[in-house]
Structures are given as structure tokens and as C-alpha cells.
Protein backbone atom coordinates (compact mmCIF):
# COMPACT_ATOMS: atom_id res chain seq x y z
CA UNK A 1 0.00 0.00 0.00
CA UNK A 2 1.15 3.30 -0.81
CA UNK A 3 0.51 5.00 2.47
CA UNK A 4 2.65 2.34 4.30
CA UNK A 5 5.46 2.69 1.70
CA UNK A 6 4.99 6.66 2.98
CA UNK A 7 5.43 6.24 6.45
CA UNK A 8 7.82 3.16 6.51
CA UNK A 9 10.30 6.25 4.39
CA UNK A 10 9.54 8.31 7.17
CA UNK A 11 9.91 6.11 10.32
CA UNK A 12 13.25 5.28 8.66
CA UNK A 13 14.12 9.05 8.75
CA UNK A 14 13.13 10.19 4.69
CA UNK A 15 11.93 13.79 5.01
CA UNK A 16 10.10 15.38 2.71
CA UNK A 17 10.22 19.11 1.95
CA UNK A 18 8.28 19.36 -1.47
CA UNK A 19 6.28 17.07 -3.88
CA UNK A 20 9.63 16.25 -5.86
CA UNK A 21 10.74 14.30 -2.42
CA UNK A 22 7.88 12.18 -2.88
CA UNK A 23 8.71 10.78 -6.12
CA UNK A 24 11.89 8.37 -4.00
CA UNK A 25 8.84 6.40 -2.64
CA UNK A 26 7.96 3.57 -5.65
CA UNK A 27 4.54 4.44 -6.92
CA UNK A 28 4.79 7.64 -6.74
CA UNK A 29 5.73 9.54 -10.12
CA UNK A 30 6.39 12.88 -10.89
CA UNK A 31 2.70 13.45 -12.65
CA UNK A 32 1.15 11.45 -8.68
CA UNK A 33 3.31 13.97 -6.63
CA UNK A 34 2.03 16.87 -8.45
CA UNK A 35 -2.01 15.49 -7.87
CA UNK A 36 -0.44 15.20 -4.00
CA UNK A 37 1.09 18.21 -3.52
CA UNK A 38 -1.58 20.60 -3.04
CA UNK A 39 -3.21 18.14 -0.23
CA UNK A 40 0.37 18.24 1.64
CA UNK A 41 1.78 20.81 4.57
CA UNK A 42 5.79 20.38 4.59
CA UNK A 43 5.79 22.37 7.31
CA UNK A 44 4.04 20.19 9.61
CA UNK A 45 6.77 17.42 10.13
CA UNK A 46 8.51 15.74 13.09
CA UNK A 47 12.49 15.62 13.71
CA UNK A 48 13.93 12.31 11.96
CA UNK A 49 13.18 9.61 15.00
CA UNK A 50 10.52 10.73 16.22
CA UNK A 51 7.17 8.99 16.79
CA UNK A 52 4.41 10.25 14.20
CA UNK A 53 1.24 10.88 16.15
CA UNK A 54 -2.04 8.95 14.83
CA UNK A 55 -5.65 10.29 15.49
CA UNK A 56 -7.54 7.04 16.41
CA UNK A 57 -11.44 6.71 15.79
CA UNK A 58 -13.08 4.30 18.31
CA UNK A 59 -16.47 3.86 18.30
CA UNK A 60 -18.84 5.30 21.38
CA UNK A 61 -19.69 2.75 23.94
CA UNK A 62 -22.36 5.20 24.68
CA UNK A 63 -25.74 4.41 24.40
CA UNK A 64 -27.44 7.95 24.86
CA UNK A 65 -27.17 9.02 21.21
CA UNK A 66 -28.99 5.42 20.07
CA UNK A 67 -32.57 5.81 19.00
């Protein structure tokens, strides 16, 4: 999958500062980096090592929004 491909470059340190970056990750093209790069913030990006946080979605337990 191409996301994993993404952040197995980054856990192993790859930073990326523009769209051309992207293109070292195999599936991604010069012509797929381009489509990417207005959905992308370079800015945004840990130091090399560090853990990348993940926003987790877990379903409510709670049963007060149930009709």
C-alpha cells in the first residue's frame, strides 16, 4: 500500500520538503506527486526519530445518542 510505503520512508528518517521528495517512494511519479502536492503541509513534520502521532477513531460505547 502506498501509504505504508509513505510512512515506513519516514519512520526510517526520509523527510520530505516538497512534492519532488515524494517521487523516492515507488509508486509515486512525478505526474502522482504533483495530484499530492496541493493536499500536503511540509511544514508540519517531526524531527527524523521521532514517533508520528495517529488520530484514532473508536467507536462510542455510549448508548445515549442510540434511538
Amino acid at each position: 500500500m502506498l501509504a505504508g510505503r509513505i510512512i515506513a520512508a519516514r519512520e526510517g528518517g526520509a523527510v520530505f520538503h516538497s512534492s519532488a521528495d515524494l517521487v523516492r517512494i515507488k509508486g509515486i511519479g512525478p505526474r502522482m506527486a504533483a495530484l499530492l502536492d496541493s493536499l500536503l503541509d511540509y511544514r508540519l513534520q517531526p524531527p527524523p526519530g521521532a514517533a508520528i502521532p495517529v488520530k484514532v477513531l473508536v467507536p462510542s460505547t455510549d448508548d445515549t445518542n442510540k434511538r
